[in-house]
Protein backbone atom coordinates (compact mmCIF):
# COMPACT_ATOMS: atom_id res chain seq x y z
CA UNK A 1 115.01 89.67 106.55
CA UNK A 2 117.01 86.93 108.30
CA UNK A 3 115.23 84.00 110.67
CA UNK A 4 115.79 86.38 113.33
CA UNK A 5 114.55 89.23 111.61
CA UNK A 6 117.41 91.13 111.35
CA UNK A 7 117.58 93.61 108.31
CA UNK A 8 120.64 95.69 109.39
CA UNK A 9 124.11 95.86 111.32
CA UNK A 10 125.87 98.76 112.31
CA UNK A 11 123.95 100.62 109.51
CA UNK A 12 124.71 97.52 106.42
CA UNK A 13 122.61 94.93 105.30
CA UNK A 14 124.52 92.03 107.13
CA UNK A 15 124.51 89.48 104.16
CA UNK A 16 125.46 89.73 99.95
CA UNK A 17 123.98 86.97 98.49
CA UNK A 18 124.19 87.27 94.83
CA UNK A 19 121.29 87.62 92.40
CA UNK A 20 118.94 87.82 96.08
CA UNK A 21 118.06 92.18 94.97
CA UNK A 22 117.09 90.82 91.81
CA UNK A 23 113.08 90.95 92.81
CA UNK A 24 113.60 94.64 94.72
CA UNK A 25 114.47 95.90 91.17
CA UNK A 26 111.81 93.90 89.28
CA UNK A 27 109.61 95.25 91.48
CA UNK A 28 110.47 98.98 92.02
CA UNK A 29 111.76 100.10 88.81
CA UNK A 30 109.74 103.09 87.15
CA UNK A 31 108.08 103.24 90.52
CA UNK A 32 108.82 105.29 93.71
CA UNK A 33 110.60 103.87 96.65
CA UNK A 34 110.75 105.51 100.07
CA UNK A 35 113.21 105.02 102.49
CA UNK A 36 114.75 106.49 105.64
CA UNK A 37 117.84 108.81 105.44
CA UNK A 38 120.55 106.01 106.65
CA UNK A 39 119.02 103.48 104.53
CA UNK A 40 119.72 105.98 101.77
CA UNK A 41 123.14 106.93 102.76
CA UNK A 42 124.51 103.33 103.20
CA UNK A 43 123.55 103.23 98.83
CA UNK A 44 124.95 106.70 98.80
CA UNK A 45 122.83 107.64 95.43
CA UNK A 46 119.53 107.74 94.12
CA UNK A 47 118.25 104.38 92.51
CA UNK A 48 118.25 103.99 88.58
CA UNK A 49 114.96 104.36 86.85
CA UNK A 50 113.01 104.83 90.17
CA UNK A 51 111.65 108.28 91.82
CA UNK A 52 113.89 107.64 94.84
CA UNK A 53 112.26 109.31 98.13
CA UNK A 54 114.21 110.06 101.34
CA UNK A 55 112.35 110.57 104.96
CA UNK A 56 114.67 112.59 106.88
CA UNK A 57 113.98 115.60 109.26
CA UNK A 58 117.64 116.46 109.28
CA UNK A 59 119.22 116.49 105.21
CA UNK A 60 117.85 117.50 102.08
CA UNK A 61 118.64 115.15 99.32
CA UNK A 62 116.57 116.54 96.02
CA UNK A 63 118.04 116.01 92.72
CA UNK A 64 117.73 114.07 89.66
CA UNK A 65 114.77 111.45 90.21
CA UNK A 66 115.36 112.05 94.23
CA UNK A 67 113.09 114.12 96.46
CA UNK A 68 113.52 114.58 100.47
CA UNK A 69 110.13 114.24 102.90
CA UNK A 70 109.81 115.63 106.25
CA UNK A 71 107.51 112.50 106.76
CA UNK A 72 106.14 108.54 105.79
CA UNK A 73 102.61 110.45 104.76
CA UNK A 74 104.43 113.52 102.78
CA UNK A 75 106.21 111.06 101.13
CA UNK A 76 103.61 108.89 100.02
CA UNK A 77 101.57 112.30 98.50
CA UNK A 78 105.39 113.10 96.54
CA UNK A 79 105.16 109.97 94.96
CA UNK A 80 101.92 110.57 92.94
CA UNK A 81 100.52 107.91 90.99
CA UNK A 82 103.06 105.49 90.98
CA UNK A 83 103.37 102.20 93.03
CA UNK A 84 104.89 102.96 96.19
CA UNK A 85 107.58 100.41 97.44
CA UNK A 86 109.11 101.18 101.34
CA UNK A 87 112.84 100.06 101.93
CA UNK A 88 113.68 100.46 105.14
CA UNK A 89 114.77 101.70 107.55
CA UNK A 90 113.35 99.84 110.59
CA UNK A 91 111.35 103.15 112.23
CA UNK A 92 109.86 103.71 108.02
CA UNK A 93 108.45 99.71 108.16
CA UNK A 94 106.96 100.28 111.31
CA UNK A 95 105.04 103.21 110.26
CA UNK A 96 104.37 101.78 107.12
CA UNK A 97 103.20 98.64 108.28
CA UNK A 98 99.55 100.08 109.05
CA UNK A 99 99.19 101.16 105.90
CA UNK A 100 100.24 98.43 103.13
CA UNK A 101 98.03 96.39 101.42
CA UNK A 102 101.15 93.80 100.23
CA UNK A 103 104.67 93.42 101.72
CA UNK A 104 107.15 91.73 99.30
CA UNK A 105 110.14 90.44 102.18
CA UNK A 106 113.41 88.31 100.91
CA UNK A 107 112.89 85.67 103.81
CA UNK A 108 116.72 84.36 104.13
CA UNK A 109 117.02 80.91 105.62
CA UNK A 110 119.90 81.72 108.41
CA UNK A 111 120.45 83.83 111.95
CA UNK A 112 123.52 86.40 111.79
CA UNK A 113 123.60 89.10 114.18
CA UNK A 114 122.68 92.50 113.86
CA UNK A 115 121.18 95.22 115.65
CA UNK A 116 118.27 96.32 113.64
CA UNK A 117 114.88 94.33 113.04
CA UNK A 118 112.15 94.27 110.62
CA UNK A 119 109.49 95.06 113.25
CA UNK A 120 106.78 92.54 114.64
CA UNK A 121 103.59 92.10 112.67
CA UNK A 122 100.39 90.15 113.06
CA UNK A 123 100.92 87.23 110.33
CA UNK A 124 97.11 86.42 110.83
CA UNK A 125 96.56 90.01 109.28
CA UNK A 126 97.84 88.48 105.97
CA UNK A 127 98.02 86.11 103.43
CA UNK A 128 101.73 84.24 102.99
CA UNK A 129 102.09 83.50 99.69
CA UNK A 130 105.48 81.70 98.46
CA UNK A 131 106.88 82.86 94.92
CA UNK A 132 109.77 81.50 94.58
CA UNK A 133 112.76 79.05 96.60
CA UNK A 134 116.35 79.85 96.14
CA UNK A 135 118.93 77.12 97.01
CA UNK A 136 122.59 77.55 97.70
CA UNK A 137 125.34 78.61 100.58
CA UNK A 138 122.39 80.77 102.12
CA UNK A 139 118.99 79.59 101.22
CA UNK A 140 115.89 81.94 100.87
CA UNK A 141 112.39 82.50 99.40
CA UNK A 142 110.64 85.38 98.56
CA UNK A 143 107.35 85.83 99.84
CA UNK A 144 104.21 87.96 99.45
CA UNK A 145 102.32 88.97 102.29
CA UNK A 146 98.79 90.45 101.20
CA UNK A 147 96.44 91.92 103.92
CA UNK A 148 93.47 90.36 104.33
CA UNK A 149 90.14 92.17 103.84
CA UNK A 150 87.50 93.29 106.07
């Protein structure tokens, strides 16, 4: 997410910064990621070596390593055992965001408009931990956020 918070524009991801998807794939490879129907159609496919999971009410999109939920919760119980990674869409982090135990957010140093938002959380709720600084045209860091306990 951007400074500003803003994760989408007119249904894109508003920046390419090379090499910045690099811990998204580390991350959710051989694992199952879950995202909303127009977060899936803007990649148009299912991702490699990953049980890709769509939310959507309106369009069925199983296939090969890709399964379609009515919901965030019948999603989650498609996915098994695996580690379950969300990937947006804006509604899918809100729902999500009172049930994770980490969040793992690209935090890009720069404002650029947009129209869609990662959605407000309570920071005191977690613990920021800073993995690694990227330099360059567009700085940016990714960062765990792990929820406290009790």
């Amino acid at each position: 997410m951007l400074k500003n918070q803003v994760i989408g524009n007119k249904g894109h991801i508003p920046w390419k910064i090379k090499g910045e998807q690099r811990r998204f794939k580390e991350l959710t490879t051989e694992n199952a990621v879950i995202m909303g129907r127009r977060s899936y159609e803007e990649i148009g496919r299912p991702l490699p070596n990953r049980t890709t999971i769509v939310v959507s009410n309106t369009a069925n999109f199983d296939g090969e390593n890709c399964l379609t939920a009515k919901s965030l919760n019948e999603a989650i119980r498609l996915a098994g055992n695996k580690d379950i990674y969300i990937s947006g869409g804006a509604k899918l982090y809100e729902e999500a965001l009172l049930l994770v135990e980490k969040m793992y957010i690209t935090e890009i140093d720069c404002n650029i408009e947009g129209d869609t938002y990662f959605p407000h959380f309570d920071s005191e709720q977690f613990v920021k931990e800073i993995n690694e600084k990227f330099e360059g045209e567009i700085p940016y860091t990714y960062v765990t956020y792990t929820r406290k306990q009790g």
